[in-house]
C-alpha atoms as a PDB file:
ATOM      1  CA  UNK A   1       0.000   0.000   0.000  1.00  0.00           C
ATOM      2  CA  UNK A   2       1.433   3.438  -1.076  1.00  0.00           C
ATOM      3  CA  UNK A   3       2.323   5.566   2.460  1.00  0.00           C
ATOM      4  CA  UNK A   4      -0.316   8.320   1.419  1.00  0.00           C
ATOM      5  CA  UNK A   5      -2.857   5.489   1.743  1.00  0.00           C
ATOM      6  CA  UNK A   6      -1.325   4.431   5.060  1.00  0.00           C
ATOM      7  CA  UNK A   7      -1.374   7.620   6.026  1.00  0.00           C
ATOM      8  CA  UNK A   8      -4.899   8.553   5.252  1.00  0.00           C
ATOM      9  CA  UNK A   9      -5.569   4.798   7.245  1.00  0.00           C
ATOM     10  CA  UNK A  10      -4.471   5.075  10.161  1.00  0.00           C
ATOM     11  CA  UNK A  11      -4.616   7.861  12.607  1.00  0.00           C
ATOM     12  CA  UNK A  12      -1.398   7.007  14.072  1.00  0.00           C
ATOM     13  CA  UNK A  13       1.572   4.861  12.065  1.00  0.00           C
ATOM     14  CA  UNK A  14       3.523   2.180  14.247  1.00  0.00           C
ATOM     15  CA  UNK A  15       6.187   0.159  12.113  1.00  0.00           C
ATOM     16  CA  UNK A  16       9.283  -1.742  12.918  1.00  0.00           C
ATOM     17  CA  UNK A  17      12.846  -1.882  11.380  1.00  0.00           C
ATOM     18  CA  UNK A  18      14.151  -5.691  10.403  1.00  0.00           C
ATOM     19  CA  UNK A  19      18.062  -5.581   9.280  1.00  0.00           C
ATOM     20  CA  UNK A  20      18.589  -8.593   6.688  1.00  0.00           C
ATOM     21  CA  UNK A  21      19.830 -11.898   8.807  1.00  0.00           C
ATOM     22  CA  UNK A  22      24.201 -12.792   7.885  1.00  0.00           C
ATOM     23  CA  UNK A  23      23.535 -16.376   7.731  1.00  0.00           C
ATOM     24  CA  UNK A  24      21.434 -19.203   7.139  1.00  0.00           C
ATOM     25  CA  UNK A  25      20.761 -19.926  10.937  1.00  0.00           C
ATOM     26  CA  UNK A  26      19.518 -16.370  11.985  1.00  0.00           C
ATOM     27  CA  UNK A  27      17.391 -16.085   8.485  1.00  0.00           C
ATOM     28  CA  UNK A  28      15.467 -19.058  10.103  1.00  0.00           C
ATOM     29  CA  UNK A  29      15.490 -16.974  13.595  1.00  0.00           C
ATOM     30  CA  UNK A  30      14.026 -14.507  11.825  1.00  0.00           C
ATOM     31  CA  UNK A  31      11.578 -16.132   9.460  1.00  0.00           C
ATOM     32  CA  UNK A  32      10.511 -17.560  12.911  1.00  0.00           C
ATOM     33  CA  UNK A  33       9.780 -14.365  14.306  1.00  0.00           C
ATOM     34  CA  UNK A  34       8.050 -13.021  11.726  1.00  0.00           C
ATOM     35  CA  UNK A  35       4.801 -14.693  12.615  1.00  0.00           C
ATOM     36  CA  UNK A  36       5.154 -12.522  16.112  1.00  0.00           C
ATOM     37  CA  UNK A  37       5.655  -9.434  14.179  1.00  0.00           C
ATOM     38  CA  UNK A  38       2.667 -10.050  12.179  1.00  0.00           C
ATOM     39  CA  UNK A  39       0.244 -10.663  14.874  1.00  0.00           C
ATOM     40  CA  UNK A  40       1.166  -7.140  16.127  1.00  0.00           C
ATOM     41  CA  UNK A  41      -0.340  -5.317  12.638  1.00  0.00           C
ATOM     42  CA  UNK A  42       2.329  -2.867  11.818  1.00  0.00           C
ATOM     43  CA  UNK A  43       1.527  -0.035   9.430  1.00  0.00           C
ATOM     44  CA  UNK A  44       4.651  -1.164   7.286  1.00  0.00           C
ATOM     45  CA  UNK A  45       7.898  -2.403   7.928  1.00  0.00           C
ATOM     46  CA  UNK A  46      11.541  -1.257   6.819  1.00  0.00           C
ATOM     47  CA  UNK A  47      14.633  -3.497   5.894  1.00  0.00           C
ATOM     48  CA  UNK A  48      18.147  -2.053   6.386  1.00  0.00           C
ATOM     49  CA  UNK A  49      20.222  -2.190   3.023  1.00  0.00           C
ATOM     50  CA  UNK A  50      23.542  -3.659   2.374  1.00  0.00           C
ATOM     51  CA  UNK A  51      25.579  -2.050  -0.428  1.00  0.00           C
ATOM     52  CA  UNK A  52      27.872  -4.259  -1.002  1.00  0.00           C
ATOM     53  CA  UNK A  53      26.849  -7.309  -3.183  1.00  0.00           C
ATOM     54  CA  UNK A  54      26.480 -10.179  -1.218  1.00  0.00           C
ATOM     55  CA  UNK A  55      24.698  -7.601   1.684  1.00  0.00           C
ATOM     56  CA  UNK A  56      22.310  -6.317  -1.046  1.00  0.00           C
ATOM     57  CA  UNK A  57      21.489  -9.244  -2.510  1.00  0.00           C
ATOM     58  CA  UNK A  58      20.228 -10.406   1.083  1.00  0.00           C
ATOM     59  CA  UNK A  59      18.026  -7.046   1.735  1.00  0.00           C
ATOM     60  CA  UNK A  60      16.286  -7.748  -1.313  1.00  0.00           C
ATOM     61  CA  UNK A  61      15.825 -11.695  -0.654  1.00  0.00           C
ATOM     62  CA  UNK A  62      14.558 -10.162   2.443  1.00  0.00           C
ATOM     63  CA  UNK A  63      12.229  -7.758   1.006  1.00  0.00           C
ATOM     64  CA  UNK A  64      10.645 -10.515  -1.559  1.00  0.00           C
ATOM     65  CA  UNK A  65       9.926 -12.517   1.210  1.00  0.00           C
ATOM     66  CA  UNK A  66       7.983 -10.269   3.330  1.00  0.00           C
ATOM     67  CA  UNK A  67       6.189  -9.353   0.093  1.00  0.00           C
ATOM     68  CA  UNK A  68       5.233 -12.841  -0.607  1.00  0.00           C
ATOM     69  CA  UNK A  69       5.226 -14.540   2.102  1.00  0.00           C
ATOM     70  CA  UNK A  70       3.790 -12.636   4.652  1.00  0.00           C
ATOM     71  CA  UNK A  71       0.714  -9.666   5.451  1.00  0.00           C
ATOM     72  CA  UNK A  72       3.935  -7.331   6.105  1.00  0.00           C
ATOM     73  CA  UNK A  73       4.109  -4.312   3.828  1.00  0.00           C
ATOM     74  CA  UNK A  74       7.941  -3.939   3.410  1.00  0.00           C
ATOM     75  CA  UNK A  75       9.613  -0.703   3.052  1.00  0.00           C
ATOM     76  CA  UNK A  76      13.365  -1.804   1.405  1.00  0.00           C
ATOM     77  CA  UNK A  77      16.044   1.579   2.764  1.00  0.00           C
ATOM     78  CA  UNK A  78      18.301   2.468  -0.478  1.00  0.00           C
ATOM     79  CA  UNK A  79      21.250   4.104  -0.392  1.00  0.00           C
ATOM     80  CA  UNK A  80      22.825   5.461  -3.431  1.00  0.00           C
ATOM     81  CA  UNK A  81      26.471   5.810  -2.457  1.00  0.00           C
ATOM     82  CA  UNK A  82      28.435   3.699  -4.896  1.00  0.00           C
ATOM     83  CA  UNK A  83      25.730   3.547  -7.403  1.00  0.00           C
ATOM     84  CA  UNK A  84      25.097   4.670 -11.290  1.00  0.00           C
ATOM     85  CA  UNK A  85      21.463   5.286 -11.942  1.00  0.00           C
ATOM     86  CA  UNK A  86      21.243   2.751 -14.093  1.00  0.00           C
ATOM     87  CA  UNK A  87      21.928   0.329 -11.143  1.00  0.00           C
ATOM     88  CA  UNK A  88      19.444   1.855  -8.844  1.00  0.00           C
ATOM     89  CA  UNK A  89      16.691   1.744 -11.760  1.00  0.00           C
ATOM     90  CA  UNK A  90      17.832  -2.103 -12.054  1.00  0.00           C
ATOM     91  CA  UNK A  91      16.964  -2.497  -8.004  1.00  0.00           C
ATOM     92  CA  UNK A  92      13.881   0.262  -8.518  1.00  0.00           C
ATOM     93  CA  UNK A  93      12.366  -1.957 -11.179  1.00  0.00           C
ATOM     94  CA  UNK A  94      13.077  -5.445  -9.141  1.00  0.00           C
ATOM     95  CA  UNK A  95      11.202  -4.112  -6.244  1.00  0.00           C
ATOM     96  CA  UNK A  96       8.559  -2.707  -8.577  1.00  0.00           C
ATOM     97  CA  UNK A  97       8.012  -6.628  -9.931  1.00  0.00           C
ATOM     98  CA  UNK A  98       7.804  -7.729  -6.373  1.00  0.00           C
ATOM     99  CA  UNK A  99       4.791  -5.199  -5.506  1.00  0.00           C
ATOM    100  CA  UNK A 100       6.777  -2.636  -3.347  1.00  0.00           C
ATOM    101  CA  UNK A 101       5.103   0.527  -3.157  1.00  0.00           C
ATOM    102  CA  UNK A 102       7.224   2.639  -0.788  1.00  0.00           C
ATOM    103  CA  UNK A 103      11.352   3.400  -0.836  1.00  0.00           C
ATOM    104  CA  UNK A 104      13.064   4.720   2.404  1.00  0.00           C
ATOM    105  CA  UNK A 105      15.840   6.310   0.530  1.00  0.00           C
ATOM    106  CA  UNK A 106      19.081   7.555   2.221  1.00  0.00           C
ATOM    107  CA  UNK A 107      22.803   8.757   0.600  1.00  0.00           C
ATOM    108  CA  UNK A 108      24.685   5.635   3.069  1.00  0.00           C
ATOM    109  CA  UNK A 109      27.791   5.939   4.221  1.00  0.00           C
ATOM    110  CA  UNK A 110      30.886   7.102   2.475  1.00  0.00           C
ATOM    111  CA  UNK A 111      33.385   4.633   2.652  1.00  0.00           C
ATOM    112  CA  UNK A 112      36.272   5.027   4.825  1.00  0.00           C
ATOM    113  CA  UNK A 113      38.680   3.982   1.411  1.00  0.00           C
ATOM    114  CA  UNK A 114      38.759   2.607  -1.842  1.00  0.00           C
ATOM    115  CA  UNK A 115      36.603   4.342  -5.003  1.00  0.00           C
ATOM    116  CA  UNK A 116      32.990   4.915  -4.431  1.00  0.00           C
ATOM    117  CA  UNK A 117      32.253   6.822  -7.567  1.00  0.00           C
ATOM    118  CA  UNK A 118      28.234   7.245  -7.614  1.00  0.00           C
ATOM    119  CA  UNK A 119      25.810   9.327  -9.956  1.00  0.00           C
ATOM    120  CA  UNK A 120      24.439  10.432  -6.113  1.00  0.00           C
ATOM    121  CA  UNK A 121      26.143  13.019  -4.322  1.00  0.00           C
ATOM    122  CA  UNK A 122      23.563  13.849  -1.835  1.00  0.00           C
ATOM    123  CA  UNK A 123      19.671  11.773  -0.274  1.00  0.00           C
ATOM    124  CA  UNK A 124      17.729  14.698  -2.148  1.00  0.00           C
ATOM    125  CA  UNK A 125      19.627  13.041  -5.661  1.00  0.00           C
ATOM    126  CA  UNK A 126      18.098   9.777  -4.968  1.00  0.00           C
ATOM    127  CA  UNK A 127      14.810  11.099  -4.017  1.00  0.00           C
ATOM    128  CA  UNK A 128      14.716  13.349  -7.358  1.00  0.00           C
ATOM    129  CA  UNK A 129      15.272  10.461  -9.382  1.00  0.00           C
ATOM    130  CA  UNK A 130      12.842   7.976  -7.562  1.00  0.00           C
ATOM    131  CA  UNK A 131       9.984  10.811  -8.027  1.00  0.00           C
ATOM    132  CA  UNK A 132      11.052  10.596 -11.422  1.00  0.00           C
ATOM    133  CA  UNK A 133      10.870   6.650 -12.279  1.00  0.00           C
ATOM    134  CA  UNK A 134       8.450   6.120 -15.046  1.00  0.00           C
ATOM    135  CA  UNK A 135       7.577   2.445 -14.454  1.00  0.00           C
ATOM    136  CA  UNK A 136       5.949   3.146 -10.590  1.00  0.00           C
ATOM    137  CA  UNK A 137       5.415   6.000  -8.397  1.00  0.00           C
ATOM    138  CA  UNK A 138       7.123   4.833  -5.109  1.00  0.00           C
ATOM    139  CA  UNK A 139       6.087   6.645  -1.593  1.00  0.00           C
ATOM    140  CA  UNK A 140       9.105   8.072  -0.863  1.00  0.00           C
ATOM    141  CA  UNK A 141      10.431   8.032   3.020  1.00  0.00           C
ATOM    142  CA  UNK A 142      14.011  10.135   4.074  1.00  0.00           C
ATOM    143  CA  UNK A 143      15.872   9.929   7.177  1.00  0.00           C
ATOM    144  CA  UNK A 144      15.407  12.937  10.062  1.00  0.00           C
ATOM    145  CA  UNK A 145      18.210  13.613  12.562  1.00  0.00           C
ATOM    146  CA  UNK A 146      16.416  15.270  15.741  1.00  0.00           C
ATOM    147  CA  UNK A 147      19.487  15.440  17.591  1.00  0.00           C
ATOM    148  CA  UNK A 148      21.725  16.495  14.612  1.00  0.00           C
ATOM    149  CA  UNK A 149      23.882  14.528  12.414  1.00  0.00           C
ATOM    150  CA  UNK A 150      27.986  14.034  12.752  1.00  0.00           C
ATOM    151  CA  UNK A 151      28.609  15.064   9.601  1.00  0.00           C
ATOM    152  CA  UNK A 152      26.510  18.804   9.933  1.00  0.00           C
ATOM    153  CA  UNK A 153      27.262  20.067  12.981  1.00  0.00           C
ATOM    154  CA  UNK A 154      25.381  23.088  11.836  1.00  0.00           C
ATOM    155  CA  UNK A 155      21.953  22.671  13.042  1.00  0.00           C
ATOM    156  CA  UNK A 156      20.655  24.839  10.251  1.00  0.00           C
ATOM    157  CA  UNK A 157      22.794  23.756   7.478  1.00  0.00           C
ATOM    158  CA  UNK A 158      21.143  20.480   8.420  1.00  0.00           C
ATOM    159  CA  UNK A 159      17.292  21.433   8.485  1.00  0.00           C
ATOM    160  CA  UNK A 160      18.527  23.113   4.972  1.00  0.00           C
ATOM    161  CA  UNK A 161      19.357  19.203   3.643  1.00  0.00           C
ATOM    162  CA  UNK A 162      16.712  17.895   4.995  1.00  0.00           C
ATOM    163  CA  UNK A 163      14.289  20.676   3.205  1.00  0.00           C
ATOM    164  CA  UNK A 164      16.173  19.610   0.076  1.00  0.00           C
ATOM    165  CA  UNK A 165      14.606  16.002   0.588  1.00  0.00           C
ATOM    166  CA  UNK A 166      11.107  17.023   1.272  1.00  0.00           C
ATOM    167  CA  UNK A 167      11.603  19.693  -1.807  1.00  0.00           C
ATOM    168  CA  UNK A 168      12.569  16.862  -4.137  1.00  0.00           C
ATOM    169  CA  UNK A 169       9.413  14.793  -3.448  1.00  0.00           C
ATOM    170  CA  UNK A 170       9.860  12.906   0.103  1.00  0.00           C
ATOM    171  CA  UNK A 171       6.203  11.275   1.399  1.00  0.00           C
ATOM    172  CA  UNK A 172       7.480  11.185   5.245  1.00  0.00           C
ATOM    173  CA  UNK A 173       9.979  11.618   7.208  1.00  0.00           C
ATOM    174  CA  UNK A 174      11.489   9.087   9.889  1.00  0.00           C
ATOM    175  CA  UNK A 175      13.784   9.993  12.363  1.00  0.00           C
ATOM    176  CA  UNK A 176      17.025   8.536  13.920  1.00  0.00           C
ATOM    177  CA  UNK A 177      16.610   6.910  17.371  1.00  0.00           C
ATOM    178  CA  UNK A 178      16.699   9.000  20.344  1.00  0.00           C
ATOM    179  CA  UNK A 179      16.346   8.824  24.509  1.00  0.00           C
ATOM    180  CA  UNK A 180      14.893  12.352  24.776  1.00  0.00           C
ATOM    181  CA  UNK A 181      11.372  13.225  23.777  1.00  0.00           C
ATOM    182  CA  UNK A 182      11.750  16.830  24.288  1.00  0.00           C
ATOM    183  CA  UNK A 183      14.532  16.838  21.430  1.00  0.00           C
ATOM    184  CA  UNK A 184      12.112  15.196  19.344  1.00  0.00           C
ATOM    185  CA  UNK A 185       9.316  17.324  19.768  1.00  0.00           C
ATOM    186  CA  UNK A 186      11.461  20.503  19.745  1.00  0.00           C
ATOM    187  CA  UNK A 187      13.337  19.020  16.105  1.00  0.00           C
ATOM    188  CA  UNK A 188       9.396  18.714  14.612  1.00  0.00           C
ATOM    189  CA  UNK A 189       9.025  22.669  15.497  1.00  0.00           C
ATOM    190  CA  UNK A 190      11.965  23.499  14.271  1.00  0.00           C
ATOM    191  CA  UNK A 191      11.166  21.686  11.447  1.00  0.00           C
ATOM    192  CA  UNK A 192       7.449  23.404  10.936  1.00  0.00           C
ATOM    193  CA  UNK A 193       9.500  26.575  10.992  1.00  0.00           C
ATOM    194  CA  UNK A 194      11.573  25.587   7.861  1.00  0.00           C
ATOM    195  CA  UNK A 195       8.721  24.863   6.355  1.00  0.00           C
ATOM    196  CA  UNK A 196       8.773  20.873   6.137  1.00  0.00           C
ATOM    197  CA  UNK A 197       5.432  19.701   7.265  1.00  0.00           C
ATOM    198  CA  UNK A 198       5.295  16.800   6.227  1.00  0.00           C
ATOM    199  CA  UNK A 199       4.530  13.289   8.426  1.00  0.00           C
ATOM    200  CA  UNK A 200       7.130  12.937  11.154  1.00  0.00           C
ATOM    201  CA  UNK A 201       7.787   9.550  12.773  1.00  0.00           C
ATOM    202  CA  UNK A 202       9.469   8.857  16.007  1.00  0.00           C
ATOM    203  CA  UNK A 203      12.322   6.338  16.015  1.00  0.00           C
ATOM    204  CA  UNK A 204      12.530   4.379  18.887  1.00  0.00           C
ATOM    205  CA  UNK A 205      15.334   1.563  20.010  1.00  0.00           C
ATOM    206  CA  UNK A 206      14.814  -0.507  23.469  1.00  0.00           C
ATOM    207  CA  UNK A 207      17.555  -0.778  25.439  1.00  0.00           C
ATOM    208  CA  UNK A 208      18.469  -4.471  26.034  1.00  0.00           C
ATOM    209  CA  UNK A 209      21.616  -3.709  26.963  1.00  0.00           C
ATOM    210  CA  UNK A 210      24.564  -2.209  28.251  1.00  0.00           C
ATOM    211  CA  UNK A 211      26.637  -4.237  25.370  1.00  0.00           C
ATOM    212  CA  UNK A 212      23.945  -2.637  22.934  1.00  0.00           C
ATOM    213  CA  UNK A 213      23.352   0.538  24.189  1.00  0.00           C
ATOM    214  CA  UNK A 214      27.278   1.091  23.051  1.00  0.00           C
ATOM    215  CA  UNK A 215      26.503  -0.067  19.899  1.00  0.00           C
ATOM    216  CA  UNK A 216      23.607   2.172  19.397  1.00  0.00           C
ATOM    217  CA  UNK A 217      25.880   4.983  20.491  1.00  0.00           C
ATOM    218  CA  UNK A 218      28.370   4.078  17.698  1.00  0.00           C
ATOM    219  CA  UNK A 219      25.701   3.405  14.855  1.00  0.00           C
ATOM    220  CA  UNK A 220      23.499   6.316  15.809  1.00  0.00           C
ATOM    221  CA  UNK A 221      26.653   9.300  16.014  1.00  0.00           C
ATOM    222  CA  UNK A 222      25.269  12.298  18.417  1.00  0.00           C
ATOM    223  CA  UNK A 223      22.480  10.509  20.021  1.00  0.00           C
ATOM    224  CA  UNK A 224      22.055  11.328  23.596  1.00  0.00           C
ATOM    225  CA  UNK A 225      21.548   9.230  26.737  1.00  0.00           C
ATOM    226  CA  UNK A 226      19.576  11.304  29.257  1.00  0.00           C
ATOM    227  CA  UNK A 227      21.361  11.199  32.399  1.00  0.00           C
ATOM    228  CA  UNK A 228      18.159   9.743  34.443  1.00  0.00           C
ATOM    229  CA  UNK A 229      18.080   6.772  32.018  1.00  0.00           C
ATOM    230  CA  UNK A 230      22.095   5.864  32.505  1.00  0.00           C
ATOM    231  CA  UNK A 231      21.877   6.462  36.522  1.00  0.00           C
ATOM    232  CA  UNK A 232      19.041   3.320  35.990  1.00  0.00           C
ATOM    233  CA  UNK A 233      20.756   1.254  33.912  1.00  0.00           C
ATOM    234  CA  UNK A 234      24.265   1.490  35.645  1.00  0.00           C
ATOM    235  CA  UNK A 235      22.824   0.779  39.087  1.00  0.00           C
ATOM    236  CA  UNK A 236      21.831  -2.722  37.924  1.00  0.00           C
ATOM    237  CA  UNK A 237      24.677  -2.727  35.296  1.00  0.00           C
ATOM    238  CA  UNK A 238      25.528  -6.325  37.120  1.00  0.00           C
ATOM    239  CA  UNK A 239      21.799  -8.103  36.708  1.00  0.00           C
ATOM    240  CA  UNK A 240      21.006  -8.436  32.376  1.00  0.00           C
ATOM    241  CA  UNK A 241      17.502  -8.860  33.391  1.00  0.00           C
ATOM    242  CA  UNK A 242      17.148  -5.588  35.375  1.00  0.00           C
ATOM    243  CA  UNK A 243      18.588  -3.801  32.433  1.00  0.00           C
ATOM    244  CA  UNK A 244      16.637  -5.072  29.958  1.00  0.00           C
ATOM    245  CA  UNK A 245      13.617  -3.991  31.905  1.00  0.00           C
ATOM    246  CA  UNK A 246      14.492  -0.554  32.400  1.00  0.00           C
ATOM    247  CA  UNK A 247      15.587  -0.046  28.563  1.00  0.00           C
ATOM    248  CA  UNK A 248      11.722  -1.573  27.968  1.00  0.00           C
ATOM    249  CA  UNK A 249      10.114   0.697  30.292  1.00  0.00           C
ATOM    250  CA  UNK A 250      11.919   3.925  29.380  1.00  0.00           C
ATOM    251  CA  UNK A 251      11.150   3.288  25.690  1.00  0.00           C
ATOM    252  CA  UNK A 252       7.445   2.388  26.599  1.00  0.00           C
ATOM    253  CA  UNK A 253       7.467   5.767  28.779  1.00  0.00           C
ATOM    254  CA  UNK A 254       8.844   7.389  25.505  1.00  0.00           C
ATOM    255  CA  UNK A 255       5.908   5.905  23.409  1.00  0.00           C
ATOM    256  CA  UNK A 256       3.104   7.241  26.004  1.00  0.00           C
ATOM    257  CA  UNK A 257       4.421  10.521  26.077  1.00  0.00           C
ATOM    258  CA  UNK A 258       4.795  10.596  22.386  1.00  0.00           C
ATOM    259  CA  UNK A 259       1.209   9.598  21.490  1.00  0.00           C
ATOM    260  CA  UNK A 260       0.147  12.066  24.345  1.00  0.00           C
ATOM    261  CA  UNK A 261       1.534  14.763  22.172  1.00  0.00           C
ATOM    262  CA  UNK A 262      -0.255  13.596  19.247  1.00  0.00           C
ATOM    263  CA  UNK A 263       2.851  12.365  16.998  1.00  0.00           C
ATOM    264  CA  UNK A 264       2.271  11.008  13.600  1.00  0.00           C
ATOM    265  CA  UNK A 265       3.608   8.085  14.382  1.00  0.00           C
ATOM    266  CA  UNK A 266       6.327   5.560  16.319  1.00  0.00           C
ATOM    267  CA  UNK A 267       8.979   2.990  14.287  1.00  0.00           C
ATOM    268  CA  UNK A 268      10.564   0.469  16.227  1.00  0.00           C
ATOM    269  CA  UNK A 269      13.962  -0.661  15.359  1.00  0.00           C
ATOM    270  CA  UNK A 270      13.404  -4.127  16.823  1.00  0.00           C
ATOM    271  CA  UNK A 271      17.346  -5.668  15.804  1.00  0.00           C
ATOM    272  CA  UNK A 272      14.949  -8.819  14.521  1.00  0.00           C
ATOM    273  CA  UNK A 273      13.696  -9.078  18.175  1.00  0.00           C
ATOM    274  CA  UNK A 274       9.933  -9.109  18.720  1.00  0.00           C
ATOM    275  CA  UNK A 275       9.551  -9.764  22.423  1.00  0.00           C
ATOM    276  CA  UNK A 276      10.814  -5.850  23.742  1.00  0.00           C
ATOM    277  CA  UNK A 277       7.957  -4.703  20.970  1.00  0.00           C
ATOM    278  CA  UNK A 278       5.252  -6.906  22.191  1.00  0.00           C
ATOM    279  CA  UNK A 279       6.050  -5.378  26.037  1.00  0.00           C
ATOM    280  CA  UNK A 280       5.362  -2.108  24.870  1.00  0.00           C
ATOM    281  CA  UNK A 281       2.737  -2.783  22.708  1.00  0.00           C
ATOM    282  CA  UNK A 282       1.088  -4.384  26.072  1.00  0.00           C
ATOM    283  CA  UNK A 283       1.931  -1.962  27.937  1.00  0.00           C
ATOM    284  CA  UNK A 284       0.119   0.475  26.155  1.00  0.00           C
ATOM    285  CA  UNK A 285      -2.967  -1.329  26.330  1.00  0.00           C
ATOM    286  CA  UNK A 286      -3.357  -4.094  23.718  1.00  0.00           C
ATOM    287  CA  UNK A 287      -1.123  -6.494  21.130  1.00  0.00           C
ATOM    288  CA  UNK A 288      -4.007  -5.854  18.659  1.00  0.00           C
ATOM    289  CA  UNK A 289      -1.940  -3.602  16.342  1.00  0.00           C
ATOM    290  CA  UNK A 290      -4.917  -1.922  14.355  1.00  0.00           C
ATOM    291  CA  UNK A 291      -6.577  -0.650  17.915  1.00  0.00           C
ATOM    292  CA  UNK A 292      -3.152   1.946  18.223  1.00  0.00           C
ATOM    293  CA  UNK A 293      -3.183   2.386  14.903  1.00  0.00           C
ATOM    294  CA  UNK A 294      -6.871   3.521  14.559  1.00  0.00           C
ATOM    295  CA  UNK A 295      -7.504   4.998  17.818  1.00  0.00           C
ATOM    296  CA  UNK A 296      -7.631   8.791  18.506  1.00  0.00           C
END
């Protein structure tokens, strides 16, 4: 279903974030979990995208399978780093023949070394030449940063790029994981006063772990840990258990005061892992996906 649709659906968007599985024994974890996610009734869900060609080929394995297999509506990220047009209309026409509707589309990374000539010097190129495939008109999805990105320092240089995505035809906007709602809801006014007013969804990761929470930090450059949250989660740093609880309960705290404040809508990024999801989901009153997704 084209986002616009989903949009005009449901009243408030909840989707989750799968990354493709390395091997043959977590694609079977995963396959296996699937049935979990589904029972939940996400508005759509997002796969992560490999560049390289073994990683690609597995995102859009992935992606076919959710399409095919399953009542998920999958969202495949592409980056265009590294890529001639022609190869993104090659991937753009695959996903096309598989019944995708929507692209999250995102520049990448640049690599470290090594050539990475592209046609794409910058998201907005990627989304100007998705608006302008002839064969299907993809929803379009970009990346938001609430708590800046490492590479723009400059807070308003920044909303600048990301005004460049919404100008070249982005659907929606979803946003980088973060700890503090206020930088959230301050980043959507900020955004309202630059003029891009388009959908805004929250990105939310549950702690699990101290081990992850380091990753996340990594991955996810500038994020910030609130103070209150790391005084909880280093006073049981000893007991797995207790931390996985309080990562649960902060992000479910997020989610309340989110829909409180009337956001458009909240994406999970799950790492493959359904059980932190279904907490929440519980915890703010049912595992029957379509009653948060319709309810005012």
């Amino acid at each position: 279903m084209h986002v616009l649709e989903i949009l005009k659906r449901d009243t408030t968007i909840f989707s989750f974030e799968f990354f493709p599985p390395k091997n043959e024994a977590k694609w079977d974890t995963l396959v296996e979990q699937l049935h979990s996610f589904e029972a939940l009734e996400p508005s759509f869900v997002s796969i992560t995208y490999g560049a390289s060609g073994s990683a690609r080929d597995k995102t859009h394995a992935l992606v076919t399978h959710l399409a095919t297999e399953t009542t998920l509506d999958p969202v495949p990220h592409l980056t265009c780093v590294g890529h001639t047009k022609e190869e993104i209309n090659q991937i753009l026409q695959g996903y096309a023949k598989a019944g995708v509707d929507n692209i999250l589309a995102l520049r990448g990374d640049i690599p470290k070394e090594g050539d990475h000539f592209s046609d794409f010097a910058h998201a907005s190129d990627l989304v100007t030449h998705i608006r302008s495939f002839e064969e299907k008109k993809f929803g379009i999805c970009v990346a938001g940063f609430p708590e800046g990105h490492p590479e723009t320092p400059n807070r308003l240089v920044q909303l600048d790029h990301l005004k460049m995505k919404v100008d070249a035809g982005a659907d929606w906007i979803c946003s980088q994981l973060f700890f503090d709602n206020n930088a959230f809801l301050d980043w959507c006014e900020r955004c309202e006063l630059n003029d891009v007013s388009i959908p805004k969804i929250a990105g939310i990761m549950p702690i699990t772990s101290l081990a992850g929470m380091k990753r996340m930090a990594e991955l996810a450059g500038g994020t910030n840990f609130p103070a209150k949250l790391l005084k909880r989660l280093y006073k049981f740093q000893d007991d797995p258990e207790s931390v996985k609880r309080i990562g649960i309960q902060w992000a479910t705290e997020q989610c309340s005061d989110l829909l409180d404040h009337k956001v458009r809508g909240i994406h999970f990024y799950t790492m493959n892992q359904s059980s932190a999801t279904e907490e929440i989901f519980r915890s703010l009153g049912t595992l029957a996906g379509t009653r948060l997704r319709t309810s005012t």
